[in-house]
Structures are given as C-alpha cells and as structure tokens.
PDB file of N, CA and C in Angstrom:
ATOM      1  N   UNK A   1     217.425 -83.584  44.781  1.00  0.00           N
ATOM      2  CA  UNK A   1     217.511 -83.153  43.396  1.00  0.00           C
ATOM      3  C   UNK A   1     217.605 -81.630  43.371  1.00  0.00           C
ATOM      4  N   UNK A   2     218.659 -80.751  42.861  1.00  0.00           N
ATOM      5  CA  UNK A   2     218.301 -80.076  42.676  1.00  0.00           C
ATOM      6  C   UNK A   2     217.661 -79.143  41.523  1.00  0.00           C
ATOM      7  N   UNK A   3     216.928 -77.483  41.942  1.00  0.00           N
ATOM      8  CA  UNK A   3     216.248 -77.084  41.703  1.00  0.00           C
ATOM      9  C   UNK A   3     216.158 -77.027  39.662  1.00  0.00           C
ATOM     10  N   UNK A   4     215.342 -76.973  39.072  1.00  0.00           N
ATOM     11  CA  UNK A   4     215.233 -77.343  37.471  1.00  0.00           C
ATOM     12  C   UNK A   4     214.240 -75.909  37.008  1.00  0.00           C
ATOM     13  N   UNK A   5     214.977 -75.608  35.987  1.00  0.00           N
ATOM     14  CA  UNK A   5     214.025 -74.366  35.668  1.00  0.00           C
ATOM     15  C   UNK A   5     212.696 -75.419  34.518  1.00  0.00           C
ATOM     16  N   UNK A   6     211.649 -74.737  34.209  1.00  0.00           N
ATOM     17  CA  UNK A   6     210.604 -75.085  33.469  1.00  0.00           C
ATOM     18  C   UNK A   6     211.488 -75.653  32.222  1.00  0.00           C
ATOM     19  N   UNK A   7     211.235 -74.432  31.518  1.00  0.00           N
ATOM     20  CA  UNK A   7     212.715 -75.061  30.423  1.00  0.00           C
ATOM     21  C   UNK A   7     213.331 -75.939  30.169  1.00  0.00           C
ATOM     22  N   UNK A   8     213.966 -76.669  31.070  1.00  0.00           N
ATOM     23  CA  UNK A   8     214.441 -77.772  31.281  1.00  0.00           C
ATOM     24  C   UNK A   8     213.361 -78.896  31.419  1.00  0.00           C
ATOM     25  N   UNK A   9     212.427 -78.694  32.143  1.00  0.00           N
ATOM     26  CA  UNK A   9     211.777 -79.933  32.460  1.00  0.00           C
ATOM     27  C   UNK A   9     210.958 -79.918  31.053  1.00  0.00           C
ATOM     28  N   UNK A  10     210.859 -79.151  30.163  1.00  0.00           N
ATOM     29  CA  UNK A  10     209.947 -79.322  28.854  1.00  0.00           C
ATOM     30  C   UNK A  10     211.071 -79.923  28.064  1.00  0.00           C
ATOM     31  N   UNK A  11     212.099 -79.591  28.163  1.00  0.00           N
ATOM     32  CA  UNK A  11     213.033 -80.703  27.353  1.00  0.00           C
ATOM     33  C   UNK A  11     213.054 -81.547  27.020  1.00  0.00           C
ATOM     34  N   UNK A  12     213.053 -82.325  28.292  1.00  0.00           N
ATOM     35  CA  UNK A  12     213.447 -83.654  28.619  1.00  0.00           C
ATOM     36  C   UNK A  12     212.560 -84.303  28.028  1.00  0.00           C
ATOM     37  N   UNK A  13     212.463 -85.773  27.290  1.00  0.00           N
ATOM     38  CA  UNK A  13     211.926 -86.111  26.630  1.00  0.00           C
ATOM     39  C   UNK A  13     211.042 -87.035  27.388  1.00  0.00           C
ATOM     40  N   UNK A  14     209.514 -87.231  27.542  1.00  0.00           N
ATOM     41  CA  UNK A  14     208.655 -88.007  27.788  1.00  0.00           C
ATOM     42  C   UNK A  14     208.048 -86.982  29.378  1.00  0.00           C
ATOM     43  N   UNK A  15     209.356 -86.907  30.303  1.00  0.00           N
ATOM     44  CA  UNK A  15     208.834 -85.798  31.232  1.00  0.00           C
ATOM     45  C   UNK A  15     208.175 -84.597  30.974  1.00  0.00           C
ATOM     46  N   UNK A  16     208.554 -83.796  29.959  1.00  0.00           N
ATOM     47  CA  UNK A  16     208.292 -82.698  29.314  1.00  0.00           C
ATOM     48  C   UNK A  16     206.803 -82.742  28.464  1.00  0.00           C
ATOM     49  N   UNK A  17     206.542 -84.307  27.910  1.00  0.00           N
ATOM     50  CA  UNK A  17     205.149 -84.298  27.333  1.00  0.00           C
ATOM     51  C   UNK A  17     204.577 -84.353  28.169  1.00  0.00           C
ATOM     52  N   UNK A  18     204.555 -85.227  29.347  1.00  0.00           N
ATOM     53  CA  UNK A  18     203.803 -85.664  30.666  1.00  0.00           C
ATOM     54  C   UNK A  18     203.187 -84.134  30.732  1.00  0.00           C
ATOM     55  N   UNK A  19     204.221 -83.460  31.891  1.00  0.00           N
ATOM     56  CA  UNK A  19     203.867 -82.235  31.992  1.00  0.00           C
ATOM     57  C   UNK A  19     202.939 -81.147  31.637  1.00  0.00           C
ATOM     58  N   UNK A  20     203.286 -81.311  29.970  1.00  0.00           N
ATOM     59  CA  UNK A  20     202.565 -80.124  29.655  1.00  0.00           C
ATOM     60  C   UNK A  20     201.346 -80.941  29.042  1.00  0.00           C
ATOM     61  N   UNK A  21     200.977 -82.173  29.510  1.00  0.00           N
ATOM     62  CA  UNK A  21     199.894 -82.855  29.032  1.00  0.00           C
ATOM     63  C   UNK A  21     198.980 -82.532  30.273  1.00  0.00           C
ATOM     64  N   UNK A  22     199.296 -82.357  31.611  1.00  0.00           N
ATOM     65  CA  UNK A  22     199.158 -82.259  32.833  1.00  0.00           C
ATOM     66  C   UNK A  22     198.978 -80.372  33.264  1.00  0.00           C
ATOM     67  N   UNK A  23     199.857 -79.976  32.610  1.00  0.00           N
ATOM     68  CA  UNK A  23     199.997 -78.757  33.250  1.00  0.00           C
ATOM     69  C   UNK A  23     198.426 -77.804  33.866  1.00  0.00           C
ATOM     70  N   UNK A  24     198.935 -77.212  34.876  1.00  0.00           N
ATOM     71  CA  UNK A  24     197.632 -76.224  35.153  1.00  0.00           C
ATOM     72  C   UNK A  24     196.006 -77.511  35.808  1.00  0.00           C
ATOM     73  N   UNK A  25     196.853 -78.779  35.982  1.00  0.00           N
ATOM     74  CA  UNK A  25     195.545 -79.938  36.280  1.00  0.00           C
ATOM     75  C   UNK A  25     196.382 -80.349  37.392  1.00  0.00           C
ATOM     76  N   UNK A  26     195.179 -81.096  38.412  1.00  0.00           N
ATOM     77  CA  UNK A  26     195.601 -81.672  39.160  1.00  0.00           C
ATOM     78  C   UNK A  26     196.335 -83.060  38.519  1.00  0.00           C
ATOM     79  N   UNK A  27     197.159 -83.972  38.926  1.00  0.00           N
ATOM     80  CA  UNK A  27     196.937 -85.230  38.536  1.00  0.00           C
ATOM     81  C   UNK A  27     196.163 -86.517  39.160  1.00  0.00           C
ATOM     82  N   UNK A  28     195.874 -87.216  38.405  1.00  0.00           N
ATOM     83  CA  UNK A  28     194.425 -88.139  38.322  1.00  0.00           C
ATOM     84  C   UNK A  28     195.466 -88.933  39.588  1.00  0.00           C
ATOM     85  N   UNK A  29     194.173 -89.980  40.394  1.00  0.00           N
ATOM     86  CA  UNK A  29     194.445 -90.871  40.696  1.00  0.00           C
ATOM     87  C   UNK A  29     195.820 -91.937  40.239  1.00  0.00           C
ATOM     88  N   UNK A  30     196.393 -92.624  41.129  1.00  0.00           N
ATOM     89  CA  UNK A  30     197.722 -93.423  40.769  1.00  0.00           C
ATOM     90  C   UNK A  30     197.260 -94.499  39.430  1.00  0.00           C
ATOM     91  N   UNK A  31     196.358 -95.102  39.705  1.00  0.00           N
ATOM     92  CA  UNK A  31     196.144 -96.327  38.541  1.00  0.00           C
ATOM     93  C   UNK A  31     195.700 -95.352  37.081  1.00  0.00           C
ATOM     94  N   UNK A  32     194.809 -94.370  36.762  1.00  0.00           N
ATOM     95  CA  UNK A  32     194.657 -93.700  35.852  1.00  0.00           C
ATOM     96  C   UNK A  32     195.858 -92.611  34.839  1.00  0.00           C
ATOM     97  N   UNK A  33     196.878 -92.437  35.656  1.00  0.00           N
ATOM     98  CA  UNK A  33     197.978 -91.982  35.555  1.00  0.00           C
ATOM     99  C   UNK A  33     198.627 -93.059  35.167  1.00  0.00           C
ATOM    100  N   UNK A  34     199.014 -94.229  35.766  1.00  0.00           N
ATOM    101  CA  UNK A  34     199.962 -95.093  35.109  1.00  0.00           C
ATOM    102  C   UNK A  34     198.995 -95.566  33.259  1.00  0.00           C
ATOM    103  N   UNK A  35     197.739 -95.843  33.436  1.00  0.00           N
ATOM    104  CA  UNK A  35     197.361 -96.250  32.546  1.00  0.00           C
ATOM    105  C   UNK A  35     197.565 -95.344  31.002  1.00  0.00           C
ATOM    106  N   UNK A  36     197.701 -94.167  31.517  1.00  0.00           N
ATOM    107  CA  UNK A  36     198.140 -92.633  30.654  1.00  0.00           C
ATOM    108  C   UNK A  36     199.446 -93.065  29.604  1.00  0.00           C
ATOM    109  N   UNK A  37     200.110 -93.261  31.290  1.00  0.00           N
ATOM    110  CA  UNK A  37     201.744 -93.217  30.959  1.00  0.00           C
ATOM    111  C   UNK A  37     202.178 -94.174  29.732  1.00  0.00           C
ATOM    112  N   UNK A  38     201.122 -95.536  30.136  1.00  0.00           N
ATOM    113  CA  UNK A  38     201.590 -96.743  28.927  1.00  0.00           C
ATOM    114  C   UNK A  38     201.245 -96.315  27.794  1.00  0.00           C
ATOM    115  N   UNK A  39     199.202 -96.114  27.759  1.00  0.00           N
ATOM    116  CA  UNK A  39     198.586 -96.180  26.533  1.00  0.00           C
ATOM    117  C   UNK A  39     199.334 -94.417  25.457  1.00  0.00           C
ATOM    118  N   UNK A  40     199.092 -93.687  26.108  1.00  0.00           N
ATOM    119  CA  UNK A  40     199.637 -92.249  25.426  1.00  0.00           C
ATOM    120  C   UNK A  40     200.940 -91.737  25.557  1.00  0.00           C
ATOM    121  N   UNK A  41     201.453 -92.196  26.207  1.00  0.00           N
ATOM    122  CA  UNK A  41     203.140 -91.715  26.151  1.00  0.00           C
ATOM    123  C   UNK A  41     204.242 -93.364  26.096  1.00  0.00           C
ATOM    124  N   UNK A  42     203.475 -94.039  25.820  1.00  0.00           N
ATOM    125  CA  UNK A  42     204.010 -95.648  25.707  1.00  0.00           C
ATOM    126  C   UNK A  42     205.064 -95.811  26.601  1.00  0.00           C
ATOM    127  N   UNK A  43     205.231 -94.853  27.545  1.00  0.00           N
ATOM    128  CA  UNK A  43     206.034 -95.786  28.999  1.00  0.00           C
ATOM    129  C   UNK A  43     205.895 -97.145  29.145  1.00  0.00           C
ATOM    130  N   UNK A  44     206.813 -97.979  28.827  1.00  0.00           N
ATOM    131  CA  UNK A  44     207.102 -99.464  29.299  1.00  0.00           C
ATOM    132  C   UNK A  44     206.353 -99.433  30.690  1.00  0.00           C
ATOM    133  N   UNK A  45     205.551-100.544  30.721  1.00  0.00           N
ATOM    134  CA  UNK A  45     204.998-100.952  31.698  1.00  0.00           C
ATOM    135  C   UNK A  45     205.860-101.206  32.816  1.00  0.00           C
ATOM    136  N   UNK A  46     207.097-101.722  33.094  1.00  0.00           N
ATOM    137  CA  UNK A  46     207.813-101.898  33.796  1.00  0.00           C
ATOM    138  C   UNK A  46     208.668-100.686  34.055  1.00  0.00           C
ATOM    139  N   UNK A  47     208.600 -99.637  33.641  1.00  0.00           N
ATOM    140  CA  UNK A  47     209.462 -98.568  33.917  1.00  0.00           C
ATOM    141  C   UNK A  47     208.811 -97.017  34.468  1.00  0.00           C
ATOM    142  N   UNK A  48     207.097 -97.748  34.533  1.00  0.00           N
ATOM    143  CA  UNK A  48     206.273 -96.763  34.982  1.00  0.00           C
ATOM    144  C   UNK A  48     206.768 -96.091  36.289  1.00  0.00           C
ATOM    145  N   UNK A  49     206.749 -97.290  37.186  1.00  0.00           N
ATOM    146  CA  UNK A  49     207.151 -96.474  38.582  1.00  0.00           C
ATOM    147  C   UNK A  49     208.204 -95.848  38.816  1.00  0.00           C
ATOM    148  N   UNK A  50     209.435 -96.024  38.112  1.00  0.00           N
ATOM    149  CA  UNK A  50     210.664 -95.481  38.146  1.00  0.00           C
ATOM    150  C   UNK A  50     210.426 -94.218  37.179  1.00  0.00           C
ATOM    151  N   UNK A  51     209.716 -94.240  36.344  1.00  0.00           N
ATOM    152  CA  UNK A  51     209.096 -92.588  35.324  1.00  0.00           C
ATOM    153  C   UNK A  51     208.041 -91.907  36.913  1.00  0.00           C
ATOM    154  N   UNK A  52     207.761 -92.237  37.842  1.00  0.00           N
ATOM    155  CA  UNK A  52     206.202 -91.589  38.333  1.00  0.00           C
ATOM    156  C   UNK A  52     207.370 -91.188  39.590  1.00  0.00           C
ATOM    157  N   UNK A  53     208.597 -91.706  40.071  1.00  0.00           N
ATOM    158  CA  UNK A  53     209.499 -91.294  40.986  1.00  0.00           C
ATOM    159  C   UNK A  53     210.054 -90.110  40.519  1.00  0.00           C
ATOM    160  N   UNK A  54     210.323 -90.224  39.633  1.00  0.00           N
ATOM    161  CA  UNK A  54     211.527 -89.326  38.319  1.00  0.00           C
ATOM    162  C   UNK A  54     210.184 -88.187  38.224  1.00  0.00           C
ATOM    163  N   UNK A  55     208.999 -88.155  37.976  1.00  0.00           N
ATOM    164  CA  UNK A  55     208.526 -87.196  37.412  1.00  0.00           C
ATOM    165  C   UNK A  55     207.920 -86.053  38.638  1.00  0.00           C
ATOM    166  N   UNK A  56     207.414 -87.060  39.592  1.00  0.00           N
ATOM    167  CA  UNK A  56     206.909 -86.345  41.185  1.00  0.00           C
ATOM    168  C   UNK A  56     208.317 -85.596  41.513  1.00  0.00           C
ATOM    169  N   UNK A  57     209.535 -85.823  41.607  1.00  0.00           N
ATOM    170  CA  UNK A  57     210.734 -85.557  42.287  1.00  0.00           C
ATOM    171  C   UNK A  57     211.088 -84.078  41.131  1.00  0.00           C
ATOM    172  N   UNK A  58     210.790 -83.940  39.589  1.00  0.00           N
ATOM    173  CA  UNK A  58     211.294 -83.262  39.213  1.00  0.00           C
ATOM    174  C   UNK A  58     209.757 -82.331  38.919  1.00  0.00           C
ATOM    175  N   UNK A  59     208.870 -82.326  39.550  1.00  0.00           N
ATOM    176  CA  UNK A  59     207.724 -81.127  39.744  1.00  0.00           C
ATOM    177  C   UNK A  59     207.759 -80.632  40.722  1.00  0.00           C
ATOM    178  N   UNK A  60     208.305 -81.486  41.958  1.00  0.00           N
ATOM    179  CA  UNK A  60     208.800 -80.732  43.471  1.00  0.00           C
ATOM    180  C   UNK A  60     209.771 -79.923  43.116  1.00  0.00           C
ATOM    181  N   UNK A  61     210.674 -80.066  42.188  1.00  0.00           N
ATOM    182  CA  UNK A  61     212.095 -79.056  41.879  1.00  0.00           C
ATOM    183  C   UNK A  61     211.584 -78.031  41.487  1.00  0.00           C
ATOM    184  N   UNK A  62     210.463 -77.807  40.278  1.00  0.00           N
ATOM    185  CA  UNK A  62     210.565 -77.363  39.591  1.00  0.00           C
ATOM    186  C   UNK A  62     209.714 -76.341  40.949  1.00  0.00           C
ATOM    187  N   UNK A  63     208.813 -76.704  41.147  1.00  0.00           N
ATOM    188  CA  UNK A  63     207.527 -76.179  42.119  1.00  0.00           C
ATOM    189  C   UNK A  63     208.582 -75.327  43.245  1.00  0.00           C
ATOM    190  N   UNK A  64     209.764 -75.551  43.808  1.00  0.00           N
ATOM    191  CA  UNK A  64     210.769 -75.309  44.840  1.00  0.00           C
ATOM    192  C   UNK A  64     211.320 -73.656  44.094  1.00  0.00           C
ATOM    193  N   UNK A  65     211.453 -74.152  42.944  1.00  0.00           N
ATOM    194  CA  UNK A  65     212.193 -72.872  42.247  1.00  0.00           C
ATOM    195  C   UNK A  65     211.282 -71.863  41.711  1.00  0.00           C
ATOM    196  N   UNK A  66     209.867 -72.375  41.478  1.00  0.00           N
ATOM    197  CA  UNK A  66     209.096 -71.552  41.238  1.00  0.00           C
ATOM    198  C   UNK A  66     208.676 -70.137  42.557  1.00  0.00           C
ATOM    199  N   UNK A  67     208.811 -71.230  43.491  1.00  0.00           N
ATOM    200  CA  UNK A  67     207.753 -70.751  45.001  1.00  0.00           C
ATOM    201  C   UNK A  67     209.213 -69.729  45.628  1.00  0.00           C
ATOM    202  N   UNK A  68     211.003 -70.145  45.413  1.00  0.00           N
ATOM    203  CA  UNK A  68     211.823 -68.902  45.743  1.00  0.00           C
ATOM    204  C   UNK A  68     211.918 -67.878  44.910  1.00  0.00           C
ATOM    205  N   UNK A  69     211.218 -68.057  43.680  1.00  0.00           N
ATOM    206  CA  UNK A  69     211.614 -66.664  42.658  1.00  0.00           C
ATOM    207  C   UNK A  69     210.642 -65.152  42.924  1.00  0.00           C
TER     208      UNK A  69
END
C-alpha cells in the first residue's frame, strides 16, 4: 500500500472515525476492538476482519510516511 498522508486517512469514512477515536492510544486487545467496531462504529459483523486488515495496513502507511518526513 502505498504511503497516505493523515488527511487522507481522516477522510475516509469509518477509518477516519476509528482513528481519531484511537488516536495517541494504544489499541485494545483483538476481541475488544472488534466489539468497538460493531457496537460504536456499526461495522457489520462480517466485515470486521476485512475493516481490521484495511485499517492495520493503512496506520502502517500512514506511520511509514510519518517516520520519512
């Protein structure tokens, strides 16, 4: 993937709440995180893991572009 400025990742819709729901925190354990994703950001239960691929992959980008600037 490549590199995503902040900006962008606050855009995006549902990634961007995640985020800045998260920001400046570690994130919780895997089962407490998915439970997040359904009850407060109503991620389809079935589309959690494909949102938790999508969201790890675009904080490594973002984290990549942060750490060359």
């Amino acid at each position: 993937m490549p590199a995503c400025s902040v900006e962008a990742v606050l855009g995006a819709p549902d990634v961007g709440a995640v985020y800045s729901h998260y920001r400046g925190e570690n994130l919780p354990d895997t089962g407490f995180l998915n439970n997040t994703l359904r009850d407060a950001f109503k991620i389809p239960i079935d589309k959690i893991a494909e949102f938790v691929d999508i969201f790890y992959d675009t904080l490594a980008s973002t984290r990549n572009l942060t750490q060359d600037a």
